[in-house]
Protein backbone atom coordinates (compact mmCIF):
# COMPACT_ATOMS: atom_id res chain seq x y z
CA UNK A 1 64.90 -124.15 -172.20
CA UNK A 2 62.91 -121.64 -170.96
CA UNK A 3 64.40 -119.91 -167.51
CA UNK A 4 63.59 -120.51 -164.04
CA UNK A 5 62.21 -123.65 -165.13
CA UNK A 6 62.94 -124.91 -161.39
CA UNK A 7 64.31 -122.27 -158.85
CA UNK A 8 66.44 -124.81 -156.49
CA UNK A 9 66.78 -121.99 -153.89
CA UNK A 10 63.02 -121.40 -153.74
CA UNK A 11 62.83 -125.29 -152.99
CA UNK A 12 65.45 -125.58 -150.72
CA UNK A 13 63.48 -122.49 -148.24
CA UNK A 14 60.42 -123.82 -148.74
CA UNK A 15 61.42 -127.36 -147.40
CA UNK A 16 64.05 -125.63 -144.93
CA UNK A 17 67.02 -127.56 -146.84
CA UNK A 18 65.57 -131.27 -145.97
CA UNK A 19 66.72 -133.63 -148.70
CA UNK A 20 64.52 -136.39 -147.87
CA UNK A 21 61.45 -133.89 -147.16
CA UNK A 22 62.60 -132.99 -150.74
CA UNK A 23 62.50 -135.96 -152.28
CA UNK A 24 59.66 -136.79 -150.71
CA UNK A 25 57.67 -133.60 -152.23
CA UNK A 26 59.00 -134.23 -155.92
CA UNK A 27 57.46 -138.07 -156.00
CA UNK A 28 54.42 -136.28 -154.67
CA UNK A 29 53.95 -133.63 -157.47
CA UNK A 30 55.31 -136.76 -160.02
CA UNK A 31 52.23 -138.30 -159.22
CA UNK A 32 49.65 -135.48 -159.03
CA UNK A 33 51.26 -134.56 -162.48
CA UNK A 34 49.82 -137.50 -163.93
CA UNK A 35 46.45 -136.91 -163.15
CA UNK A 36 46.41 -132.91 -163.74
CA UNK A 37 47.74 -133.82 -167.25
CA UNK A 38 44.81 -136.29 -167.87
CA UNK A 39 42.48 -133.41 -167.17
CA UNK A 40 44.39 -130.25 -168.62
CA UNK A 41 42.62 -131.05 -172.48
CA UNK A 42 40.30 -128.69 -174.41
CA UNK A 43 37.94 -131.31 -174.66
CA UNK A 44 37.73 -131.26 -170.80
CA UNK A 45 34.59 -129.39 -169.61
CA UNK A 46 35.52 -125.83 -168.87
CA UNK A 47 35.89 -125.87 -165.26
CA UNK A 48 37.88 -128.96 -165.19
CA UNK A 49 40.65 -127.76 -167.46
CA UNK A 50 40.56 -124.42 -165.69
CA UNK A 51 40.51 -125.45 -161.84
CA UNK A 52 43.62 -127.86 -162.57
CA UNK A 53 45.28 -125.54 -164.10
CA UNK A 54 44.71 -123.43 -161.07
CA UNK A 55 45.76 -125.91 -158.87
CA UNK A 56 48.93 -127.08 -161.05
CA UNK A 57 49.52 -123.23 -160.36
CA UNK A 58 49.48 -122.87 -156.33
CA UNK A 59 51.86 -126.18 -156.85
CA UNK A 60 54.32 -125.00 -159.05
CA UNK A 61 54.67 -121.48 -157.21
CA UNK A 62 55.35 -123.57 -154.03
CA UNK A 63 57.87 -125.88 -155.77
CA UNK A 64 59.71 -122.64 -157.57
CA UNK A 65 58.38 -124.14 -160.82
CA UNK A 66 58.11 -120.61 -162.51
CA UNK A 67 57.97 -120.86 -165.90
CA UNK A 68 55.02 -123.83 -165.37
CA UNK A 69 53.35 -121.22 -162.83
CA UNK A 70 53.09 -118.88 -165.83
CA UNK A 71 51.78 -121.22 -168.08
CA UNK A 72 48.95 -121.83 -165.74
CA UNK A 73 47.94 -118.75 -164.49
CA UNK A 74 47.62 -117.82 -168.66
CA UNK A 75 45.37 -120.89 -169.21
CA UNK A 76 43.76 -119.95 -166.01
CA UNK A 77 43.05 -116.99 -167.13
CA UNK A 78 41.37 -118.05 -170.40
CA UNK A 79 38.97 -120.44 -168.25
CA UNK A 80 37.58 -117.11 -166.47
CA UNK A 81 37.01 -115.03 -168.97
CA UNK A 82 34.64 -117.80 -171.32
CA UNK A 83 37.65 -119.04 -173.62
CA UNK A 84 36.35 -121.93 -173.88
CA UNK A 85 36.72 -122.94 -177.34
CA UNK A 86 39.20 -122.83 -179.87
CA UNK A 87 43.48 -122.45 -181.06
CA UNK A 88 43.58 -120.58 -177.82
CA UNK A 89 42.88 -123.16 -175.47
CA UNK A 90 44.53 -125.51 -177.10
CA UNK A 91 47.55 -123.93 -177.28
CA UNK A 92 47.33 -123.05 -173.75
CA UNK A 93 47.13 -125.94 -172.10
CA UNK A 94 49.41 -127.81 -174.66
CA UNK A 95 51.66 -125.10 -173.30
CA UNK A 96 51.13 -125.98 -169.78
CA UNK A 97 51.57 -129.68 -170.47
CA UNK A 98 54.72 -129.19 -172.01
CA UNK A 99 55.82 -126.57 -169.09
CA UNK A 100 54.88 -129.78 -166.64
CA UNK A 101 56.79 -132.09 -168.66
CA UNK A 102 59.78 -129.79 -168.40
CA UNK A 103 59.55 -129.16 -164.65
CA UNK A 104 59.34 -132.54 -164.07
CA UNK A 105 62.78 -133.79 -166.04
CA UNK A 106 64.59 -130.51 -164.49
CA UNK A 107 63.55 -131.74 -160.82
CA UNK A 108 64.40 -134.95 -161.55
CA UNK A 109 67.73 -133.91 -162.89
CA UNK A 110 68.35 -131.37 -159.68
CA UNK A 111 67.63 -133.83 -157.55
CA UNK A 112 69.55 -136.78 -158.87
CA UNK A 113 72.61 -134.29 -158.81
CA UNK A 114 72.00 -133.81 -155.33
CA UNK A 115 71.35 -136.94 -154.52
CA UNK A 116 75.07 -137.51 -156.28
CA UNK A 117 76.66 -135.15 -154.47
């Protein structure tokens, strides 16, 4: 697994230690996740692809979703300067996809342990 996949302490000051704020903000992001993966495809028009991924970004930096922030901000970054075809892109935001995917099992995992405890 990559590190700082989710950065629990980040979370916890961000939400000021609330549980159910918590929860609450993970079921949010759950379901803005699926859309943002619906439109984070090459095939996606240029600006589409590239202004979730921006968005997906501002998210995950709030949520301490690191490795997922980094993800974006390269696909991002491959929007703006005219990537807009090719291995690159693809890769990109098959990269970012998978980074989502991840961030969403660890939260659900973090949470469900503190949920247990």
């Amino acid at each position: 697994m990559p590190p700082h996949i989710f950065d629990r302490q980040h979370f916890a000051h961000m939400t000021g230690g609330d549980d159910a704020l918590q929860a609450e903000i993970v079921q949010i992001f759950r379901v803005q996740a699926e859309l943002w993966g619906r439109l984070l495809i090459p095939d996606a028009p240029t600006p589409i692809w590239r202004d979730a991924a921006h968005t997906v970004k501002g998210s995950a930096r709030g949520l301490g979703l690191w490795a997922l922030a980094d993800a974006c901000e390269h696909a991002e970054g491959l929007g703006k300067a005219g990537a807009v075809e090719g291995a690159m892109v693809s890769m990109a935001l098959a990269r970012v996809r998978g980074r989502l995917e991840e961030a969403l099992a660890e939260m659900d995992a973090v949470m469900a342990r503190t949920a247990a405890a």
